[in-house]
PDB file of N, CA and C in Angstrom:
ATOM      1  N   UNK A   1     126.833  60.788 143.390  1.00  0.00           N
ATOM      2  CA  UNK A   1     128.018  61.481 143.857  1.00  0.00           C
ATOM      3  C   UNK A   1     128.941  61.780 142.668  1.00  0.00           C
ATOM      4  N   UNK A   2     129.700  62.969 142.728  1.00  0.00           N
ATOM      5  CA  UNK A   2     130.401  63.460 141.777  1.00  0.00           C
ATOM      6  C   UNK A   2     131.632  62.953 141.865  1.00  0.00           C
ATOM      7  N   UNK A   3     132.512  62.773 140.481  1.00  0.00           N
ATOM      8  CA  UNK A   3     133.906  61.876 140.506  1.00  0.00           C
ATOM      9  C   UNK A   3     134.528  63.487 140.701  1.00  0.00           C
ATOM     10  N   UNK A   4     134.331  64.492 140.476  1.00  0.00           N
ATOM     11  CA  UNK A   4     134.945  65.646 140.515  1.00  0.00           C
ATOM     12  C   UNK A   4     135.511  66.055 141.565  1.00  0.00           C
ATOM     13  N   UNK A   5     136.314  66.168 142.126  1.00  0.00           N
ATOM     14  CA  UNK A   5     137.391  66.440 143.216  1.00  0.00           C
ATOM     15  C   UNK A   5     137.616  67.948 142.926  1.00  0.00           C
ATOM     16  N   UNK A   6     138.049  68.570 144.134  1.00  0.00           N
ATOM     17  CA  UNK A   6     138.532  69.655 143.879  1.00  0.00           C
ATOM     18  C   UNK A   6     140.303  69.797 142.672  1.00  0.00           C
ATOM     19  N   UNK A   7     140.593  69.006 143.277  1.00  0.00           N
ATOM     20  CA  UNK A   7     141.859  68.568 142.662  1.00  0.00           C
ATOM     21  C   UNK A   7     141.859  68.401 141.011  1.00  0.00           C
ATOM     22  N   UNK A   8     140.619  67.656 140.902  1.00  0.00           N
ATOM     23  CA  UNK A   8     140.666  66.856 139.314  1.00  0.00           C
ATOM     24  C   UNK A   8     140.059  68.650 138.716  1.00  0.00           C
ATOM     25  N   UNK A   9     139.322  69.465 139.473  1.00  0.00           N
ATOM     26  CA  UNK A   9     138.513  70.620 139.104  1.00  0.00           C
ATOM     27  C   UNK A   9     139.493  71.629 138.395  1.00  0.00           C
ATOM     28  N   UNK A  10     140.904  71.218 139.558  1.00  0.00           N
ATOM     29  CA  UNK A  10     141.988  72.209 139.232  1.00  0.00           C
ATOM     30  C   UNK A  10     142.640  71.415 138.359  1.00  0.00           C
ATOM     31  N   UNK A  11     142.851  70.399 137.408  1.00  0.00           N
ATOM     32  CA  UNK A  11     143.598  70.045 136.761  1.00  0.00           C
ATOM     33  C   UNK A  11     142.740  70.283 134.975  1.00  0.00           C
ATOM     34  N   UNK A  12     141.604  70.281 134.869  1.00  0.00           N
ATOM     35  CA  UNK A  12     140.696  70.146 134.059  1.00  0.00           C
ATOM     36  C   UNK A  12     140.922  71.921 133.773  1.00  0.00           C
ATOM     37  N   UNK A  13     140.600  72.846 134.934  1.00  0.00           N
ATOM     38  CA  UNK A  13     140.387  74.374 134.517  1.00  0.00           C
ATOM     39  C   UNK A  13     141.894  75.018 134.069  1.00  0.00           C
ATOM     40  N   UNK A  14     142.659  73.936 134.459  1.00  0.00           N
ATOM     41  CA  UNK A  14     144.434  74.109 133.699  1.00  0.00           C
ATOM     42  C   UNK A  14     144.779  73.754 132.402  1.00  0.00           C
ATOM     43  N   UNK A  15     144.006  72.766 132.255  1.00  0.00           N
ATOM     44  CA  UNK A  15     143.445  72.280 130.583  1.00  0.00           C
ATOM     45  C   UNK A  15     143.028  73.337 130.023  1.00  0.00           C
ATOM     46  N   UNK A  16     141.924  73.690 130.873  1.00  0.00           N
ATOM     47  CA  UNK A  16     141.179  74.630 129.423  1.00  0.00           C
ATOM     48  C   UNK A  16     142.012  75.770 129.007  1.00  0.00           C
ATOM     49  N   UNK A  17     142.769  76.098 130.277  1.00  0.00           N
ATOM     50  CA  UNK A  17     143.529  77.487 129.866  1.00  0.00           C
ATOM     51  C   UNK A  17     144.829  77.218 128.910  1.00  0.00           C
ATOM     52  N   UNK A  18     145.489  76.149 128.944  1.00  0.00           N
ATOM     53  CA  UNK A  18     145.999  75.626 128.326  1.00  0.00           C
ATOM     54  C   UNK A  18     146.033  75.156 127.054  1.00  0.00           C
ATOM     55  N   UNK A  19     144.730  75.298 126.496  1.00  0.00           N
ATOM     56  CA  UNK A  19     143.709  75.267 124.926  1.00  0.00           C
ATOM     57  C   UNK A  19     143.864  76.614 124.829  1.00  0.00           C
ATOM     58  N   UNK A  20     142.825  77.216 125.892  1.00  0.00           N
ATOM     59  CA  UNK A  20     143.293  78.455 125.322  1.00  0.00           C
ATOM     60  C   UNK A  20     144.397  79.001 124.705  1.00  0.00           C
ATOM     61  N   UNK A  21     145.258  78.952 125.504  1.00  0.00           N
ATOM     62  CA  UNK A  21     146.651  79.198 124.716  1.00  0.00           C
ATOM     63  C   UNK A  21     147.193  79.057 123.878  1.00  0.00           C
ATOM     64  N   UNK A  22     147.359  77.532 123.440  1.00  0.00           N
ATOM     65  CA  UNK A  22     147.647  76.537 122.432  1.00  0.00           C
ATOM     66  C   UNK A  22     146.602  77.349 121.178  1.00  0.00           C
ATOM     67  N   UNK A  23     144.964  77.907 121.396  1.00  0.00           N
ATOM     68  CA  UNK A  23     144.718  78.785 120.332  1.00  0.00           C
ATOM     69  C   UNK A  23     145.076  80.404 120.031  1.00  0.00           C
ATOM     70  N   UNK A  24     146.355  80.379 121.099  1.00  0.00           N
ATOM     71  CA  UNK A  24     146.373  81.353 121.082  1.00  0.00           C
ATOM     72  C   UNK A  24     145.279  82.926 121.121  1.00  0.00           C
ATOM     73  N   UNK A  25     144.254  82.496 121.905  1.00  0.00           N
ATOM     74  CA  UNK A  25     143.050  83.366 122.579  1.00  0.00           C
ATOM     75  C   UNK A  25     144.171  84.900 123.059  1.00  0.00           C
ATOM     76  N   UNK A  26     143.460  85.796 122.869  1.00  0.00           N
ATOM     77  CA  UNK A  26     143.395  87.442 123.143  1.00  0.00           C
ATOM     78  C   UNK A  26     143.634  87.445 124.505  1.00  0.00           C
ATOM     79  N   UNK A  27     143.159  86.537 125.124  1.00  0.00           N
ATOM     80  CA  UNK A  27     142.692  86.703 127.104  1.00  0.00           C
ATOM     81  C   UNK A  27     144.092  86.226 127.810  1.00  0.00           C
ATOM     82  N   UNK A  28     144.774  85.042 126.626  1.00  0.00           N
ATOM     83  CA  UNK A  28     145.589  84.640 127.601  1.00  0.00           C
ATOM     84  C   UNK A  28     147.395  85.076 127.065  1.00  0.00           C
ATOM     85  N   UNK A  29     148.142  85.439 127.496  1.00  0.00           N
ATOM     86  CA  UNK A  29     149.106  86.375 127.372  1.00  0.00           C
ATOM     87  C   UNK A  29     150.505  85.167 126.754  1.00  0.00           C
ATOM     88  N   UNK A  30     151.431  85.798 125.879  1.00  0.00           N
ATOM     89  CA  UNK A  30     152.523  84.945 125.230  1.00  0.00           C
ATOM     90  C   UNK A  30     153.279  84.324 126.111  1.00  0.00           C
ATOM     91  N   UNK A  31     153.447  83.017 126.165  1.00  0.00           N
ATOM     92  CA  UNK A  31     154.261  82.559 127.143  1.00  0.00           C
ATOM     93  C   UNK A  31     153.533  81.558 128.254  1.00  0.00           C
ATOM     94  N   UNK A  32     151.936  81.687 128.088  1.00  0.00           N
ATOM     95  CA  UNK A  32     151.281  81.751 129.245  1.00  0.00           C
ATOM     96  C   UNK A  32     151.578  79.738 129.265  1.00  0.00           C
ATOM     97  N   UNK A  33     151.427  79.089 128.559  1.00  0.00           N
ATOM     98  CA  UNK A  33     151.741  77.273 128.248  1.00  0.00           C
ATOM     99  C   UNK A  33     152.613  76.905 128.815  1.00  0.00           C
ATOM    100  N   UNK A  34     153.604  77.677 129.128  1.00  0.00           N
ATOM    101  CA  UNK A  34     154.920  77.566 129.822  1.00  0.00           C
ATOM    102  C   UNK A  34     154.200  77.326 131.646  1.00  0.00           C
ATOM    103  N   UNK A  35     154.116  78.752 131.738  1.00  0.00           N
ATOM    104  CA  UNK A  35     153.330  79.379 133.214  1.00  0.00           C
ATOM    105  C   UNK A  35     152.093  78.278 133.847  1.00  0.00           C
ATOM    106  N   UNK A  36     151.394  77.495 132.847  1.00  0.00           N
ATOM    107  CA  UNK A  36     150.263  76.793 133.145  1.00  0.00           C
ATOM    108  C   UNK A  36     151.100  75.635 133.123  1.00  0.00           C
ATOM    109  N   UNK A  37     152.147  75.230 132.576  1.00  0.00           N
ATOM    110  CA  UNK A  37     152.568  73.939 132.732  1.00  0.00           C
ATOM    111  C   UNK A  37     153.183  73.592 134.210  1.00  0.00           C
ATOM    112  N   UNK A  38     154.274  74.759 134.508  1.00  0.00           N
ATOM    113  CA  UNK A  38     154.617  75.042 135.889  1.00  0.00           C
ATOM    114  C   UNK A  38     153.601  75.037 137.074  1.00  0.00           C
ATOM    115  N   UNK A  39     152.695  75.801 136.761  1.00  0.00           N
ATOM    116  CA  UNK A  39     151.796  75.670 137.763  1.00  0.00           C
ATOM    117  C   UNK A  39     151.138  74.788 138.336  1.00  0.00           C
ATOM    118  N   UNK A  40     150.589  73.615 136.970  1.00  0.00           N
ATOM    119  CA  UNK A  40     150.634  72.327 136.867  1.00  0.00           C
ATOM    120  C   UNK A  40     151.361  71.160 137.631  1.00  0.00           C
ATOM    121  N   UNK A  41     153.036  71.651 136.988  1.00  0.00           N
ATOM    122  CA  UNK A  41     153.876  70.417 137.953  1.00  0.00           C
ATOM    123  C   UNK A  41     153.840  70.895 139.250  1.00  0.00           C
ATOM    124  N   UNK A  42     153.897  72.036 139.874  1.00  0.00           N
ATOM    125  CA  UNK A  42     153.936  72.744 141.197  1.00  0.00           C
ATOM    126  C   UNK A  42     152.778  72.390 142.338  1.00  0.00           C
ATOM    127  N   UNK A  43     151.914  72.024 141.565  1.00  0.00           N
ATOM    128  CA  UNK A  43     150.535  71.689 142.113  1.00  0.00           C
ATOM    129  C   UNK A  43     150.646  69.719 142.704  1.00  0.00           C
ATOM    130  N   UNK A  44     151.050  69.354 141.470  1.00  0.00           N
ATOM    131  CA  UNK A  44     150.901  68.069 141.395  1.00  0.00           C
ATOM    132  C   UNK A  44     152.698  67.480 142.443  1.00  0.00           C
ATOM    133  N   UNK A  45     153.418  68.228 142.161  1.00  0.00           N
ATOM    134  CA  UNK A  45     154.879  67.672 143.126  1.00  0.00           C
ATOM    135  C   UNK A  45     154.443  68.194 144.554  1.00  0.00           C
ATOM    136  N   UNK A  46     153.350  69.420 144.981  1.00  0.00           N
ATOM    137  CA  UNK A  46     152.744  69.341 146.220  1.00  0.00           C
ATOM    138  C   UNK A  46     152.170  68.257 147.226  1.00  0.00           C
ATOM    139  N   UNK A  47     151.372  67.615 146.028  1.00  0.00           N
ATOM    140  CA  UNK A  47     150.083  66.823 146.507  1.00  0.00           C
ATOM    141  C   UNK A  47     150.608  65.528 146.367  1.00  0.00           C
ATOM    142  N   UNK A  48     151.397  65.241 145.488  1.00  0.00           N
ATOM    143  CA  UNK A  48     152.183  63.745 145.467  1.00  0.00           C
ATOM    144  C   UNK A  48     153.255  63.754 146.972  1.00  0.00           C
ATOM    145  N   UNK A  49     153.826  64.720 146.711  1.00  0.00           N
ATOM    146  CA  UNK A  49     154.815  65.151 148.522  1.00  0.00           C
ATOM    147  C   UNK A  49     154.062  64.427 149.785  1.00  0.00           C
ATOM    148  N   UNK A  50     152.614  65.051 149.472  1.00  0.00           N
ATOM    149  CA  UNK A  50     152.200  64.968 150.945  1.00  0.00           C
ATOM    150  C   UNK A  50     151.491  63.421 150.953  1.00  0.00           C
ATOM    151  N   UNK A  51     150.971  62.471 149.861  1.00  0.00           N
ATOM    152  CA  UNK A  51     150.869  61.625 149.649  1.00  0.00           C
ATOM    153  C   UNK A  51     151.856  60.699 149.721  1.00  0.00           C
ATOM    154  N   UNK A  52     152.758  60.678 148.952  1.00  0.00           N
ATOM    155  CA  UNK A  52     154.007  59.632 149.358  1.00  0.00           C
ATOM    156  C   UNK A  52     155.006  60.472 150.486  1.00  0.00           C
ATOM    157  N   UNK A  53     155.120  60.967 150.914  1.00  0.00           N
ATOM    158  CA  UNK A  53     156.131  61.515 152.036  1.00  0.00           C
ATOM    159  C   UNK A  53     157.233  61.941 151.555  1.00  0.00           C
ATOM    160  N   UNK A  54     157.333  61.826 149.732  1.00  0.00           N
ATOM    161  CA  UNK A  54     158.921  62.014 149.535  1.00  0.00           C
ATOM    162  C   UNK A  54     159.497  63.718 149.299  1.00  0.00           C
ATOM    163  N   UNK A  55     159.855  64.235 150.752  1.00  0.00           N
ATOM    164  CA  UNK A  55     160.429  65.376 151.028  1.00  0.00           C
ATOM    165  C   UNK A  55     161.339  65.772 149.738  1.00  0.00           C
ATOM    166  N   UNK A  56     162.124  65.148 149.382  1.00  0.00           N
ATOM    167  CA  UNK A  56     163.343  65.454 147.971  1.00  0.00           C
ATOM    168  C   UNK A  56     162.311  65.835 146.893  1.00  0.00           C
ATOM    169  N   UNK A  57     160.906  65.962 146.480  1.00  0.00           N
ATOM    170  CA  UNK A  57     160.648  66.271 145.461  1.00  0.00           C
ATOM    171  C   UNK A  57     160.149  67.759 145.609  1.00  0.00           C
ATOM    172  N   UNK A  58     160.473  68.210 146.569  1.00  0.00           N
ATOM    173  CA  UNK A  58     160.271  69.325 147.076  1.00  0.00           C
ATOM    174  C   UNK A  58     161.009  70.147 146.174  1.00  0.00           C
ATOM    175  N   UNK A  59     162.495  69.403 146.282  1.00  0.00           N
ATOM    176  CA  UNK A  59     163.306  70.582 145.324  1.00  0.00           C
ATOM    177  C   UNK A  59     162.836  70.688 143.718  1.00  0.00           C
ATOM    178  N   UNK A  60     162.129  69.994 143.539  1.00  0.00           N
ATOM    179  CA  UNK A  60     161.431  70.961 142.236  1.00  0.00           C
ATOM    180  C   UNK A  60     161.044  72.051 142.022  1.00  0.00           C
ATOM    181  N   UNK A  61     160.416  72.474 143.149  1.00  0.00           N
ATOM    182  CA  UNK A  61     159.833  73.773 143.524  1.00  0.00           C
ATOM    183  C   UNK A  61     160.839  74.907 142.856  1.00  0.00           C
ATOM    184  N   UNK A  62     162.022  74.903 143.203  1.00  0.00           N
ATOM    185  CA  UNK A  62     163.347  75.938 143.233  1.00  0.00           C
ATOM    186  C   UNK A  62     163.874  75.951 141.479  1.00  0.00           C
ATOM    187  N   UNK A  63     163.298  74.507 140.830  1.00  0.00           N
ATOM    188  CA  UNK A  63     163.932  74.275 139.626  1.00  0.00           C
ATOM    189  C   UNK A  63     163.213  74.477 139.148  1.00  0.00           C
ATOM    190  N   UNK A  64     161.762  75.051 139.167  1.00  0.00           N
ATOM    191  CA  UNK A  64     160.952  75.594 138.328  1.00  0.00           C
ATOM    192  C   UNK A  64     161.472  77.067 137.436  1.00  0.00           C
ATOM    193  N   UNK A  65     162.321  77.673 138.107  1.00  0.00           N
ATOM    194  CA  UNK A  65     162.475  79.067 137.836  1.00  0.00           C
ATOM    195  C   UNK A  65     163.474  78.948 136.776  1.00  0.00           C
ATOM    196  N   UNK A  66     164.076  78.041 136.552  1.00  0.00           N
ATOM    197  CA  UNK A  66     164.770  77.546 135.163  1.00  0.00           C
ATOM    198  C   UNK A  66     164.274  76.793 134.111  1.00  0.00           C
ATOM    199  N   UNK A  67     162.286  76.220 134.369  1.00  0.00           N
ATOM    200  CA  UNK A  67     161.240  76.248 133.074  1.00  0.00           C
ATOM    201  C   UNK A  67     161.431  74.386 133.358  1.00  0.00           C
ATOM    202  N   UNK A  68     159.651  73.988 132.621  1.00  0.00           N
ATOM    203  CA  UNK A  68     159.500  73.129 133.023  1.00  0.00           C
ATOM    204  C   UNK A  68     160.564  72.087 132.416  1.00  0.00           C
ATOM    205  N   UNK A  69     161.043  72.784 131.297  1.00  0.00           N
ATOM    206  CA  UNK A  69     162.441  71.393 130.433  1.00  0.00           C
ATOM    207  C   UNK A  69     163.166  70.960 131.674  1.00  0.00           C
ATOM    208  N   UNK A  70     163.256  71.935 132.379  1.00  0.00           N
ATOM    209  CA  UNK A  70     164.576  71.355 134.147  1.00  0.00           C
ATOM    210  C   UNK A  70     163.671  70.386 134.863  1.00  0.00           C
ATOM    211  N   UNK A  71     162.470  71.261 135.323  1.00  0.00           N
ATOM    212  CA  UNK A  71     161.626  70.763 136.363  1.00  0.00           C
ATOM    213  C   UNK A  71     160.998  69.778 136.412  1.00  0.00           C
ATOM    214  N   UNK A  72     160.525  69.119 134.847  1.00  0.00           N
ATOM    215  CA  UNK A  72     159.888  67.664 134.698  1.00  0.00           C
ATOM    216  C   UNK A  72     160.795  66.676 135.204  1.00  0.00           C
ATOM    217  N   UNK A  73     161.747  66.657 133.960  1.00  0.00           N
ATOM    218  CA  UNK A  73     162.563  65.583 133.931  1.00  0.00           C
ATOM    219  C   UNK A  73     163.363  65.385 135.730  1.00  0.00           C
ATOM    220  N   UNK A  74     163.278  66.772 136.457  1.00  0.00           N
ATOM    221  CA  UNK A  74     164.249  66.711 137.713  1.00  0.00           C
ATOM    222  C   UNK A  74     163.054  65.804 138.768  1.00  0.00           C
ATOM    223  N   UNK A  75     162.202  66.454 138.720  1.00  0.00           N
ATOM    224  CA  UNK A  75     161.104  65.776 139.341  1.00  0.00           C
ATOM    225  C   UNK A  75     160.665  64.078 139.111  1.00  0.00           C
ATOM    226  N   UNK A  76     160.479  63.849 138.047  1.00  0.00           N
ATOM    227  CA  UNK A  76     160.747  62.029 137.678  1.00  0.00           C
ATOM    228  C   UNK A  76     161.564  61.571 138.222  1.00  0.00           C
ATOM    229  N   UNK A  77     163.381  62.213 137.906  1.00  0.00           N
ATOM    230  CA  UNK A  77     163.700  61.671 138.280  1.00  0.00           C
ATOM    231  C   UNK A  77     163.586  60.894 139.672  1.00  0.00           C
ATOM    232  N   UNK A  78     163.504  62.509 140.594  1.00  0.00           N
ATOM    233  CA  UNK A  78     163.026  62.096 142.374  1.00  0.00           C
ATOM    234  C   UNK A  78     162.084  61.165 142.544  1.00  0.00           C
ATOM    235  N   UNK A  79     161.179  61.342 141.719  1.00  0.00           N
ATOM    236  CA  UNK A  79     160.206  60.350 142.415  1.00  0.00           C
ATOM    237  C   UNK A  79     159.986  58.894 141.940  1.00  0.00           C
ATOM    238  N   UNK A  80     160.983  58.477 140.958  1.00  0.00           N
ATOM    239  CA  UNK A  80     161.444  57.355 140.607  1.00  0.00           C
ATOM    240  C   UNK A  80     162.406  56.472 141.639  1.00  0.00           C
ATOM    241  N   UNK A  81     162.586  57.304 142.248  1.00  0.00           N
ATOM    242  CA  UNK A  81     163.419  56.780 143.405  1.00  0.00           C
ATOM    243  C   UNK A  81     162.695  55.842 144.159  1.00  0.00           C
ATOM    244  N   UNK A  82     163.535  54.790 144.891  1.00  0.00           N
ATOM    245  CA  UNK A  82     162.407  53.738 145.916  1.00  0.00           C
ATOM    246  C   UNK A  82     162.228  55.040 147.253  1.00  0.00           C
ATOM    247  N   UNK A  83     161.449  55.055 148.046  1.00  0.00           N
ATOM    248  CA  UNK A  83     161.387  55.517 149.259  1.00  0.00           C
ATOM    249  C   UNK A  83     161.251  54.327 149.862  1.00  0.00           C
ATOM    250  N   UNK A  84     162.025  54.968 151.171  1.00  0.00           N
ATOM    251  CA  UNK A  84     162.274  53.814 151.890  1.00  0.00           C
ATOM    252  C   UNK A  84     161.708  54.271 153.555  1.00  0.00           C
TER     253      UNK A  84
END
């Protein structure tokens, strides 16, 4: 049986594009490290949501559009929180 999850599939093919970038490849467009990082936390503050129940990390979603420097650190913070 495969350790490969769909999940881990999408975090790995975010990597690569993310190399890509970082070599700055022809295919993938200026800026794009930013866009893959977001997409990244957007993915992962989804799936942690529906795993721990904690509704407040939702608002990351909205603080993405001000780049992941807002959206990381806003997101830790939330989910550093106890849920209760």
């Amino acid at each position: 049986m495969s350790d490969l999850t769909p999940l881990r599939l999408v975090w790995l093919g975010l990597a690569g594009l993310g190399l890509a970038a970082a070599f700055g490849a022809s295919a993938v467009p200026r800026g794009a490290s930013e866009i893959i990082a977001l997409i990244a936390l957007g993915i992962w503050c989804l799936v942690e949501t529906m795993v721990r129940r904690n509704w407040w990390a939702l608002a990351t979603l909205p603080a993405m559009f001000f780049g992941a420097g807002f959206a990381l650190p806003l997101y830790l913070f939330i989910r550093s929180r106890r849920i209760e």
